[in-house]
PDB file of N, CA and C in Angstrom:
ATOM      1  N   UNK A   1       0.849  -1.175   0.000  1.00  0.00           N
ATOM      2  CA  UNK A   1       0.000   0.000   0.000  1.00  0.00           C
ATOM      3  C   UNK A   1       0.893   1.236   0.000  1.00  0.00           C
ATOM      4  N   UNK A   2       0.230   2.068  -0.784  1.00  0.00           N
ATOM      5  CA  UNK A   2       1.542   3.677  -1.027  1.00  0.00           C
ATOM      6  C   UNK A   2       0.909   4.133   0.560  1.00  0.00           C
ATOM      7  N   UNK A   3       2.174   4.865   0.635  1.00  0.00           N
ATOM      8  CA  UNK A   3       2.160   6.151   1.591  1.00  0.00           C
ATOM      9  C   UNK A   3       1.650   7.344   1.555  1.00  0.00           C
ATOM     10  N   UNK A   4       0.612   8.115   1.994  1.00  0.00           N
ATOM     11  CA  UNK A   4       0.339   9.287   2.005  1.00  0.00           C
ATOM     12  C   UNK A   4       0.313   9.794   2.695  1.00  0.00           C
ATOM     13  N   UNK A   5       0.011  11.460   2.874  1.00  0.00           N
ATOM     14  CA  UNK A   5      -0.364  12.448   4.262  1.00  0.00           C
ATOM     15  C   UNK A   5      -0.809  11.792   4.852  1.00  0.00           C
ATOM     16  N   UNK A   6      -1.768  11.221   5.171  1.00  0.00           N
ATOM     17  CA  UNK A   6      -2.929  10.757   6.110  1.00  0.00           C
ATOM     18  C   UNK A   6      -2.441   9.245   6.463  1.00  0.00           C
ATOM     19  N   UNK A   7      -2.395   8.340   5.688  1.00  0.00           N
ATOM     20  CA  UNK A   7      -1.841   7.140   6.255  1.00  0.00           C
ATOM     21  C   UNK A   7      -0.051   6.862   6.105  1.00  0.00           C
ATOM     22  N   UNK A   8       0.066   5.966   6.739  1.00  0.00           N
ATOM     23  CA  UNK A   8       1.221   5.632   7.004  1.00  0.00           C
ATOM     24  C   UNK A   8       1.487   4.276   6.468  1.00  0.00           C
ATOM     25  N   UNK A   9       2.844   3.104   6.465  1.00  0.00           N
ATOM     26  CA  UNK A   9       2.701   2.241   5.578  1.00  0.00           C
ATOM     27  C   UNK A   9       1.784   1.376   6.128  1.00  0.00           C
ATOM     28  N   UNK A  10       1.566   0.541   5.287  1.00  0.00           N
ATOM     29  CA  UNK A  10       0.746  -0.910   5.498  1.00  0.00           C
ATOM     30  C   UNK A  10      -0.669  -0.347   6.226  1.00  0.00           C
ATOM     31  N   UNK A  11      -0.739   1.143   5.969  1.00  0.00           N
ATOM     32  CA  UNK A  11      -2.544   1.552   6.107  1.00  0.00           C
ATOM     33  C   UNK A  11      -2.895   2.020   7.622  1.00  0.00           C
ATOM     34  N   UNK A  12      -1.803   2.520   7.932  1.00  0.00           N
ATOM     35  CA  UNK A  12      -1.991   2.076   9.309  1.00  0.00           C
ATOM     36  C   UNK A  12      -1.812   4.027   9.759  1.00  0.00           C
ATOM     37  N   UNK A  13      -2.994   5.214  10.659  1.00  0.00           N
ATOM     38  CA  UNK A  13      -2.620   5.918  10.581  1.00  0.00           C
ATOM     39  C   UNK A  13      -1.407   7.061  10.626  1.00  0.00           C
ATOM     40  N   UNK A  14      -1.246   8.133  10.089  1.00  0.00           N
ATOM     41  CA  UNK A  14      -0.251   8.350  10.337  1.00  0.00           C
ATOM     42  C   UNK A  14       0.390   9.087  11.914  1.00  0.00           C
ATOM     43  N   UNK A  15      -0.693   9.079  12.357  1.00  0.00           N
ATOM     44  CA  UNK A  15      -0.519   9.492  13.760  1.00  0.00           C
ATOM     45  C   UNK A  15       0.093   8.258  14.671  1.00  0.00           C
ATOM     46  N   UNK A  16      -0.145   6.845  14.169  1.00  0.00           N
ATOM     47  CA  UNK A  16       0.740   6.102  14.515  1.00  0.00           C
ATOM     48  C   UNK A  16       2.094   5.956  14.462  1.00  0.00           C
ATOM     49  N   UNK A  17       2.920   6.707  13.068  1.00  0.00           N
ATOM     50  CA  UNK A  17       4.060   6.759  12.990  1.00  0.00           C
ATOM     51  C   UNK A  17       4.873   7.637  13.557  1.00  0.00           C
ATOM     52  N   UNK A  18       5.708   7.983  13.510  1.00  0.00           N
ATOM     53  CA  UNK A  18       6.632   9.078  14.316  1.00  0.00           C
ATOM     54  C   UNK A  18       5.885  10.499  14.119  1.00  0.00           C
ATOM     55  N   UNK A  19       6.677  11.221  15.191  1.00  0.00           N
ATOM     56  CA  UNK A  19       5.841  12.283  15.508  1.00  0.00           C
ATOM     57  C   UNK A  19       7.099  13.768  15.762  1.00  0.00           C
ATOM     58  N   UNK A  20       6.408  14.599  15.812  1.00  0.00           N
ATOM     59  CA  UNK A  20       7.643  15.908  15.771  1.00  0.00           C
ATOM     60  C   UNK A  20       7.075  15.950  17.418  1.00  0.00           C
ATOM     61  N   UNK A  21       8.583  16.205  18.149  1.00  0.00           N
ATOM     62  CA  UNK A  21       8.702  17.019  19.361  1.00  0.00           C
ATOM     63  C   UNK A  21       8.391  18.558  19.482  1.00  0.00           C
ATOM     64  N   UNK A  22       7.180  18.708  19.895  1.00  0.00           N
ATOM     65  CA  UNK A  22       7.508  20.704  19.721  1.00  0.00           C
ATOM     66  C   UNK A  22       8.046  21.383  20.835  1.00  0.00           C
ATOM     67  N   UNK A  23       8.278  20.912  22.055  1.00  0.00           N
ATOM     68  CA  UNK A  23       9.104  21.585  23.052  1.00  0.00           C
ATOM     69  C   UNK A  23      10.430  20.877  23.230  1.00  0.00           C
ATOM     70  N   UNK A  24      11.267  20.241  22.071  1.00  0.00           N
ATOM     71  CA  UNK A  24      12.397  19.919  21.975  1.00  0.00           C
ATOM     72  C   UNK A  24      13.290  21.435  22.337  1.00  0.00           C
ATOM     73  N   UNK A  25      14.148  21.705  22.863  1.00  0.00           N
ATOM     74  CA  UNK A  25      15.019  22.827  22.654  1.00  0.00           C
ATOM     75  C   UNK A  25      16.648  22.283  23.142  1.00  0.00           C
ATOM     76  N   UNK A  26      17.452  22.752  22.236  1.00  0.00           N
ATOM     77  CA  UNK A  26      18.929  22.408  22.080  1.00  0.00           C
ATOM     78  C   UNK A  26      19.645  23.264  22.891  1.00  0.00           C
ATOM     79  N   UNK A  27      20.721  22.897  22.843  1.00  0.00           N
ATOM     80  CA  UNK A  27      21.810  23.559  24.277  1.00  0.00           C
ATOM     81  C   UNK A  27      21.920  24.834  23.573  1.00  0.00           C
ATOM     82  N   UNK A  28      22.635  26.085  24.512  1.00  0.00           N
ATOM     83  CA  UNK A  28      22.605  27.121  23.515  1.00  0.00           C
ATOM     84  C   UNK A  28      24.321  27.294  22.583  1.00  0.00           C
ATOM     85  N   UNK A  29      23.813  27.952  21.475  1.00  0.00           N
ATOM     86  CA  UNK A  29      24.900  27.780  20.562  1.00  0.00           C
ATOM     87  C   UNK A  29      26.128  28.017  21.408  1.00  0.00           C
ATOM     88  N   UNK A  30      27.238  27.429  20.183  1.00  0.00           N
ATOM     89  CA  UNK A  30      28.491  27.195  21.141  1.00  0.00           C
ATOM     90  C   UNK A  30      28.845  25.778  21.995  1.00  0.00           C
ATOM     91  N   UNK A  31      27.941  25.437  22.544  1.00  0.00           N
ATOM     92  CA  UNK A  31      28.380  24.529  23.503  1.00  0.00           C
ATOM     93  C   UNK A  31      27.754  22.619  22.820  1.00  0.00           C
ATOM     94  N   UNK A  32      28.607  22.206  22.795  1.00  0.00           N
ATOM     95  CA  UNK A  32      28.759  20.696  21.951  1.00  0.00           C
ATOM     96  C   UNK A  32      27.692  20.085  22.561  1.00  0.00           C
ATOM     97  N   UNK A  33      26.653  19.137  21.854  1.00  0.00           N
ATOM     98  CA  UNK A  33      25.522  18.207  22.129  1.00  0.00           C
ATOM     99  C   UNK A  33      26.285  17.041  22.932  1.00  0.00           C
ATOM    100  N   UNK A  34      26.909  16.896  22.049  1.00  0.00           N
ATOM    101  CA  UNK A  34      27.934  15.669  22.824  1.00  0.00           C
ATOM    102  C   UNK A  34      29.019  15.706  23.718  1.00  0.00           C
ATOM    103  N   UNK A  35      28.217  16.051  24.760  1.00  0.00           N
ATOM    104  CA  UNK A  35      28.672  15.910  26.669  1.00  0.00           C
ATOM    105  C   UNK A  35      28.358  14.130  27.238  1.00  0.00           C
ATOM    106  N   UNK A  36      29.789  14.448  27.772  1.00  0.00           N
ATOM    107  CA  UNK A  36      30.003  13.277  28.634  1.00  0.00           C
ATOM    108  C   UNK A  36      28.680  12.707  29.690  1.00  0.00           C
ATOM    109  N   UNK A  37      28.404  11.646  29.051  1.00  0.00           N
ATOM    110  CA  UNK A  37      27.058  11.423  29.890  1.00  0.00           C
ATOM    111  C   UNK A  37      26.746  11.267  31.425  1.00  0.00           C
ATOM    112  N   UNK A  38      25.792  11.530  32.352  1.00  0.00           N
ATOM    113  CA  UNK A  38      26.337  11.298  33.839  1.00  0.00           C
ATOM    114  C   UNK A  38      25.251  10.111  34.339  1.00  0.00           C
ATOM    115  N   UNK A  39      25.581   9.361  35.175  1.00  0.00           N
ATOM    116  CA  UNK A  39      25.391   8.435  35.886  1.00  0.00           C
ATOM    117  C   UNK A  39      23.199   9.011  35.635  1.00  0.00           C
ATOM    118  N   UNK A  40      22.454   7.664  34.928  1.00  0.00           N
ATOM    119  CA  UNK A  40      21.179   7.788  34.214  1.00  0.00           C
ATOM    120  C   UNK A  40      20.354   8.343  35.455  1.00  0.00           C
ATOM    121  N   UNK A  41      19.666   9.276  35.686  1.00  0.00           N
ATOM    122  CA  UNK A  41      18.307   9.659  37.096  1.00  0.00           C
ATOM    123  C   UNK A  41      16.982   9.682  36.118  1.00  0.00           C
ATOM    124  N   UNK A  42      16.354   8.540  36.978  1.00  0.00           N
ATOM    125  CA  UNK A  42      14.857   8.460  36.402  1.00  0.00           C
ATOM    126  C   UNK A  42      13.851  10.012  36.545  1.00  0.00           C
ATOM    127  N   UNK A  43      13.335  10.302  35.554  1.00  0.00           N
ATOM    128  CA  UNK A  43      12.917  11.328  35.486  1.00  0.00           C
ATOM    129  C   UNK A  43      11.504  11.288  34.877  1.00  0.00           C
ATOM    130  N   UNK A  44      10.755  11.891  34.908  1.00  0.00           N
ATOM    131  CA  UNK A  44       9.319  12.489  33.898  1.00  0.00           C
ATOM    132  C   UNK A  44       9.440  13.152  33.086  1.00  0.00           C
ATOM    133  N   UNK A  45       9.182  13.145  31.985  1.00  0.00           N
ATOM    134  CA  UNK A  45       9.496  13.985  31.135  1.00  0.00           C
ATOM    135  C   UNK A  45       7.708  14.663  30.362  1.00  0.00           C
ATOM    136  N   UNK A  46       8.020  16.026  30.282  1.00  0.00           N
ATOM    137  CA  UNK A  46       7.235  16.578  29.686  1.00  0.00           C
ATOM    138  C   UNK A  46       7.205  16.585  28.022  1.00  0.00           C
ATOM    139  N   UNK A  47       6.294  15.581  26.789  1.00  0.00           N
ATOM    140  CA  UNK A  47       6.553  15.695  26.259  1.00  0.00           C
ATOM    141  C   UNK A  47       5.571  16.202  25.233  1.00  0.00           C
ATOM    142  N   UNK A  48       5.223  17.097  24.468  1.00  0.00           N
ATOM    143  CA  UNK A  48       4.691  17.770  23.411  1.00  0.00           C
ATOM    144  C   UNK A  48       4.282  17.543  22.330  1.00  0.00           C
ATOM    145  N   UNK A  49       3.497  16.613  21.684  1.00  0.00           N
ATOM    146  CA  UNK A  49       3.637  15.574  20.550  1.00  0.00           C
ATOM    147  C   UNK A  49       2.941  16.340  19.195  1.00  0.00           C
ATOM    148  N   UNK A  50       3.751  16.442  18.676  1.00  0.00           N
ATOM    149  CA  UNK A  50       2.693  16.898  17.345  1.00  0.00           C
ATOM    150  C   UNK A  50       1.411  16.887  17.059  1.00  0.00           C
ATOM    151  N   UNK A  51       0.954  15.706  17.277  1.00  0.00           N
ATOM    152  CA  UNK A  51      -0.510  15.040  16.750  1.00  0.00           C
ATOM    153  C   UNK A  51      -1.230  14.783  18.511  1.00  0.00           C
ATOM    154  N   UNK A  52      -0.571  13.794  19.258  1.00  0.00           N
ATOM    155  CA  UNK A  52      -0.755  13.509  20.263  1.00  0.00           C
ATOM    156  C   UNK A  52      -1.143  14.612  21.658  1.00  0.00           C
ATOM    157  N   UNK A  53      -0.356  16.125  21.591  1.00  0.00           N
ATOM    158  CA  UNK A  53      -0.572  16.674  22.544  1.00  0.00           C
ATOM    159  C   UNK A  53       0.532  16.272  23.683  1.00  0.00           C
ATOM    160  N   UNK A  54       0.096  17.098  24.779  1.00  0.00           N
ATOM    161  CA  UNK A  54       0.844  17.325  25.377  1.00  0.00           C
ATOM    162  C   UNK A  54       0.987  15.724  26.522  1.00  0.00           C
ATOM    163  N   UNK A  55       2.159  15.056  27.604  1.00  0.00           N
ATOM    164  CA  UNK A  55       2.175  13.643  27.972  1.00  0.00           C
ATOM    165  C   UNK A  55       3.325  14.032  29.253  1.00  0.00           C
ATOM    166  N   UNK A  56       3.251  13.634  30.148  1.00  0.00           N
ATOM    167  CA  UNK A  56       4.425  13.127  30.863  1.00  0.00           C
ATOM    168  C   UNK A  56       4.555  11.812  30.594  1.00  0.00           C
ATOM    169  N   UNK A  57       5.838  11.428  30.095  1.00  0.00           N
ATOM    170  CA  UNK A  57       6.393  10.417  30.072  1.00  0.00           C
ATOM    171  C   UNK A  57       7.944  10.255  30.898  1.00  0.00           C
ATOM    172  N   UNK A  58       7.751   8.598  31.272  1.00  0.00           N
ATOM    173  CA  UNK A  58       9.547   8.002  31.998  1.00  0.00           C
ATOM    174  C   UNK A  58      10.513   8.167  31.349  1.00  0.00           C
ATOM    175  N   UNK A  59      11.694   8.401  31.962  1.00  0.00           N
ATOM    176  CA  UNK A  59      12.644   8.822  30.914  1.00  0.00           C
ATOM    177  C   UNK A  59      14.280   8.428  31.993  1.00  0.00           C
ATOM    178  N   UNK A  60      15.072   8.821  31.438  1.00  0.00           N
ATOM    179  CA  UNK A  60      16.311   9.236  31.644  1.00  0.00           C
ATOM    180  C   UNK A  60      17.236   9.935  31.302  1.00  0.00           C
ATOM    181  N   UNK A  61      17.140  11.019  32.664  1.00  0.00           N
ATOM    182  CA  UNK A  61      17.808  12.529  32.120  1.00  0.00           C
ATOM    183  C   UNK A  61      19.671  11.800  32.333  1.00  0.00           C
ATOM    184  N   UNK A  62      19.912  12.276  31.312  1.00  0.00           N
ATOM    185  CA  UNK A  62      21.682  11.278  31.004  1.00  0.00           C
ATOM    186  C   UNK A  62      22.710  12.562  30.523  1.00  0.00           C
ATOM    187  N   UNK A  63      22.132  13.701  29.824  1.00  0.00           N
ATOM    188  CA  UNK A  63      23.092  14.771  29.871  1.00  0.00           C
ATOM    189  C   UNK A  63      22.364  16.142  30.744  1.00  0.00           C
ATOM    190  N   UNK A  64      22.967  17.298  31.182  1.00  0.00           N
ATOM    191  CA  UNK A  64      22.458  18.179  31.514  1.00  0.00           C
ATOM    192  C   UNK A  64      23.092  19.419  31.540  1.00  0.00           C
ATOM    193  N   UNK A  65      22.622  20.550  31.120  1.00  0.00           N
ATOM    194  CA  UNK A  65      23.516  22.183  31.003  1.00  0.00           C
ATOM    195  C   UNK A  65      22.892  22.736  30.799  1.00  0.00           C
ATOM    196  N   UNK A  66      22.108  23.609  32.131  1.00  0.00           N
ATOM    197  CA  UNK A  66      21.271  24.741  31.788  1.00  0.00           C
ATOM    198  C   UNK A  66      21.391  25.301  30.690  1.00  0.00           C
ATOM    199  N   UNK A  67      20.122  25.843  30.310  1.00  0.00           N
ATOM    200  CA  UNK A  67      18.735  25.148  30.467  1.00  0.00           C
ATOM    201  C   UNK A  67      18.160  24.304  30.246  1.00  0.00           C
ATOM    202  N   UNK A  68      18.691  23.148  30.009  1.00  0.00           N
ATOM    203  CA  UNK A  68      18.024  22.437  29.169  1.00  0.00           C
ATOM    204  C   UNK A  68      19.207  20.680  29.423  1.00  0.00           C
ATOM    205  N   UNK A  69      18.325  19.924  29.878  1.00  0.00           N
ATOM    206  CA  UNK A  69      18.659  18.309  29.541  1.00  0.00           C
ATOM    207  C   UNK A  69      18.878  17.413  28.621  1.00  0.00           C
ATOM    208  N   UNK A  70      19.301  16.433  28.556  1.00  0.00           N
ATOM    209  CA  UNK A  70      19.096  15.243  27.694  1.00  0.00           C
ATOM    210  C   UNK A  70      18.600  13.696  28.184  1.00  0.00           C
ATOM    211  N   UNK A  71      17.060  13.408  27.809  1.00  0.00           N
ATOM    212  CA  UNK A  71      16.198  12.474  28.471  1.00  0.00           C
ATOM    213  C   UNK A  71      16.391  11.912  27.246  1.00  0.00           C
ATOM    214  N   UNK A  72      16.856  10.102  28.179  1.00  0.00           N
ATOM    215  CA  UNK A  72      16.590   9.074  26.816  1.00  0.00           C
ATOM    216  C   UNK A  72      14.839   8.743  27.322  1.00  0.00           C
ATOM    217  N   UNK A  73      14.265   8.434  26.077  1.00  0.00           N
ATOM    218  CA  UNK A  73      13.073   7.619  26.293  1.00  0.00           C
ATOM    219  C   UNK A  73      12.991   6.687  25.111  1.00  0.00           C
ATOM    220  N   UNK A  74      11.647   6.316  25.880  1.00  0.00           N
ATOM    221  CA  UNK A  74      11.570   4.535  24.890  1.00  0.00           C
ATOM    222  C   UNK A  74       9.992   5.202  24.394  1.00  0.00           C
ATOM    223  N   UNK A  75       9.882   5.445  23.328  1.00  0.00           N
ATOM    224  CA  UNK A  75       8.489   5.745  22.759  1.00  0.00           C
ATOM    225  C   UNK A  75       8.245   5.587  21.257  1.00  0.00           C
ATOM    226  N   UNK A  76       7.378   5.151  20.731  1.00  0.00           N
ATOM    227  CA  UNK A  76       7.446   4.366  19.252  1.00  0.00           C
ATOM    228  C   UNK A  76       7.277   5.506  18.737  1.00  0.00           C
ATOM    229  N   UNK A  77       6.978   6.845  19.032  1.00  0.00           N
ATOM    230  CA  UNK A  77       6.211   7.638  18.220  1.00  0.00           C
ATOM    231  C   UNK A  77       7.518   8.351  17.780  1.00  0.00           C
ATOM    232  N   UNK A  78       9.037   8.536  18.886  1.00  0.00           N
ATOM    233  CA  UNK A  78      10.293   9.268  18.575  1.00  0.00           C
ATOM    234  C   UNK A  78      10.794   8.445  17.553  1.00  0.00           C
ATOM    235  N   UNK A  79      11.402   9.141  16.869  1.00  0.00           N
ATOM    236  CA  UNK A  79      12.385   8.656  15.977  1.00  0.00           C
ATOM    237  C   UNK A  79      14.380   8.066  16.764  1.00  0.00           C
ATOM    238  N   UNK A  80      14.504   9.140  17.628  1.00  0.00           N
ATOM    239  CA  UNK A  80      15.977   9.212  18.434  1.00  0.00           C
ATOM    240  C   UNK A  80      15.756   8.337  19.676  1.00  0.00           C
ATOM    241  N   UNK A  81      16.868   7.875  20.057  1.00  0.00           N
ATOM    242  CA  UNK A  81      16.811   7.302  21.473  1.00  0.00           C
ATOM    243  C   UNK A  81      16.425   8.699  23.017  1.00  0.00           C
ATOM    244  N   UNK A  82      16.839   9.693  22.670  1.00  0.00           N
ATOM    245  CA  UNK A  82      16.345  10.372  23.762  1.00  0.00           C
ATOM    246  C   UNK A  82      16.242  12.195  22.943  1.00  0.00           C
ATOM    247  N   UNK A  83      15.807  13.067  23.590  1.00  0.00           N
ATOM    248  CA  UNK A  83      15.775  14.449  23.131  1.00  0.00           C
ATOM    249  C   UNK A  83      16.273  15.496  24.322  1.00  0.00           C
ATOM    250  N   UNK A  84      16.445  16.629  23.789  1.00  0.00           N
ATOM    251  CA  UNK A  84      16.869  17.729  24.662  1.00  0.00           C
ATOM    252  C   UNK A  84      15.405  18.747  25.089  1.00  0.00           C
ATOM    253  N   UNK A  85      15.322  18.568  26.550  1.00  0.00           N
ATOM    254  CA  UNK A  85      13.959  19.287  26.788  1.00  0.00           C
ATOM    255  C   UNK A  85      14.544  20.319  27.745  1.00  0.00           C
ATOM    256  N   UNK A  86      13.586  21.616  27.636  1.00  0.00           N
ATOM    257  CA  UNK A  86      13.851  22.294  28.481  1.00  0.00           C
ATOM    258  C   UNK A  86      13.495  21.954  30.091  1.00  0.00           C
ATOM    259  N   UNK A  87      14.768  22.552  31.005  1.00  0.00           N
ATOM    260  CA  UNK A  87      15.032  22.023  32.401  1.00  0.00           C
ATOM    261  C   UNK A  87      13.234  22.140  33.230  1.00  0.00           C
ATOM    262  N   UNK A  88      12.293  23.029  32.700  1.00  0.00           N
ATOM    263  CA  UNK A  88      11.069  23.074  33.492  1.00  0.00           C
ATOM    264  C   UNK A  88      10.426  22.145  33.046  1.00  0.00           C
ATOM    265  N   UNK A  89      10.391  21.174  31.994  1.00  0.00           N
ATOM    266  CA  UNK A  89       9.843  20.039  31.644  1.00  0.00           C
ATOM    267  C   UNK A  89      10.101  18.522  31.638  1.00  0.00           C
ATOM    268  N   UNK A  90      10.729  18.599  33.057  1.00  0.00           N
ATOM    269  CA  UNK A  90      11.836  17.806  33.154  1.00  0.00           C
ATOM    270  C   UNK A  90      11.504  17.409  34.923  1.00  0.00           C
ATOM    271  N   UNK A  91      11.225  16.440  35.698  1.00  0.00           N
ATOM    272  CA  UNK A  91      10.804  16.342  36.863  1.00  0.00           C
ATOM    273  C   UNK A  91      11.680  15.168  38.068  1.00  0.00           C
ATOM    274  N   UNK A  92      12.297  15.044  38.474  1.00  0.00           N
ATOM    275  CA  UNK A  92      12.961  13.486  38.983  1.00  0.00           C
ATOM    276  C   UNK A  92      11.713  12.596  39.394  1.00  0.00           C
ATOM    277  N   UNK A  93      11.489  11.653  38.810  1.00  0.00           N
ATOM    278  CA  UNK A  93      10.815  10.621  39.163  1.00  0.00           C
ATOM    279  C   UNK A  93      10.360  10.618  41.144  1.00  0.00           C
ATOM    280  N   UNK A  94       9.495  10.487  41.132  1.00  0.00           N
ATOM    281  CA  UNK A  94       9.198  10.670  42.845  1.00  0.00           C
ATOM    282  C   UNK A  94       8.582  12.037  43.261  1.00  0.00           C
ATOM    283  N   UNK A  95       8.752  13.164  42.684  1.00  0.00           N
ATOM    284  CA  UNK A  95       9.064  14.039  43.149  1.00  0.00           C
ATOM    285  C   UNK A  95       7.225  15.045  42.309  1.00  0.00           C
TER     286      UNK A  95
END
């Protein structure tokens, strides 16, 4: 079955397939994505879904430099193993 706007392969919607982050935000210029990772803290993550809306989801915040983190998550809808969210969308597990 072809691919279109609306569906995704094998017919299946496209809101099932990957999805854009809209409160993704990157470290600020200058300073390298690729920081030494620190020991994984379970976290919540606030996440923003294109289609889906807004979610706290589990995560693991693994880099960090104001303002802003790096949470791996496990979610079919991301394309990457984790994203950079800003530090207010970002919670330690428990808390």
């Amino acid at each position: 079955m072809a691919r279109t706007a609306r569906y995704g392969a094998f017919g299946a919607p496209s809101e099932w397939n990957h999805q854009q982050v809209v409160n993704v935000e990157w470290p600020p210029p200058g300073i390298p994505t690729l920081l030494p990772e620190h020991r994984p803290v379970p976290v919540r993550a606030r996440v923003i879904w294109e289609h889906d809306g807004e979610e706290w989801i589990p995560g693991r915040a693994v880099r960090w430099l104001r303002p802003v983190v790096f949470v791996l998550i496990n979610d079919h809808r991301h394309r990457g193993a984790g994203l950079w969210l800003p530090l207010r969308d970002v919670r330690r597990e428990g808390e």
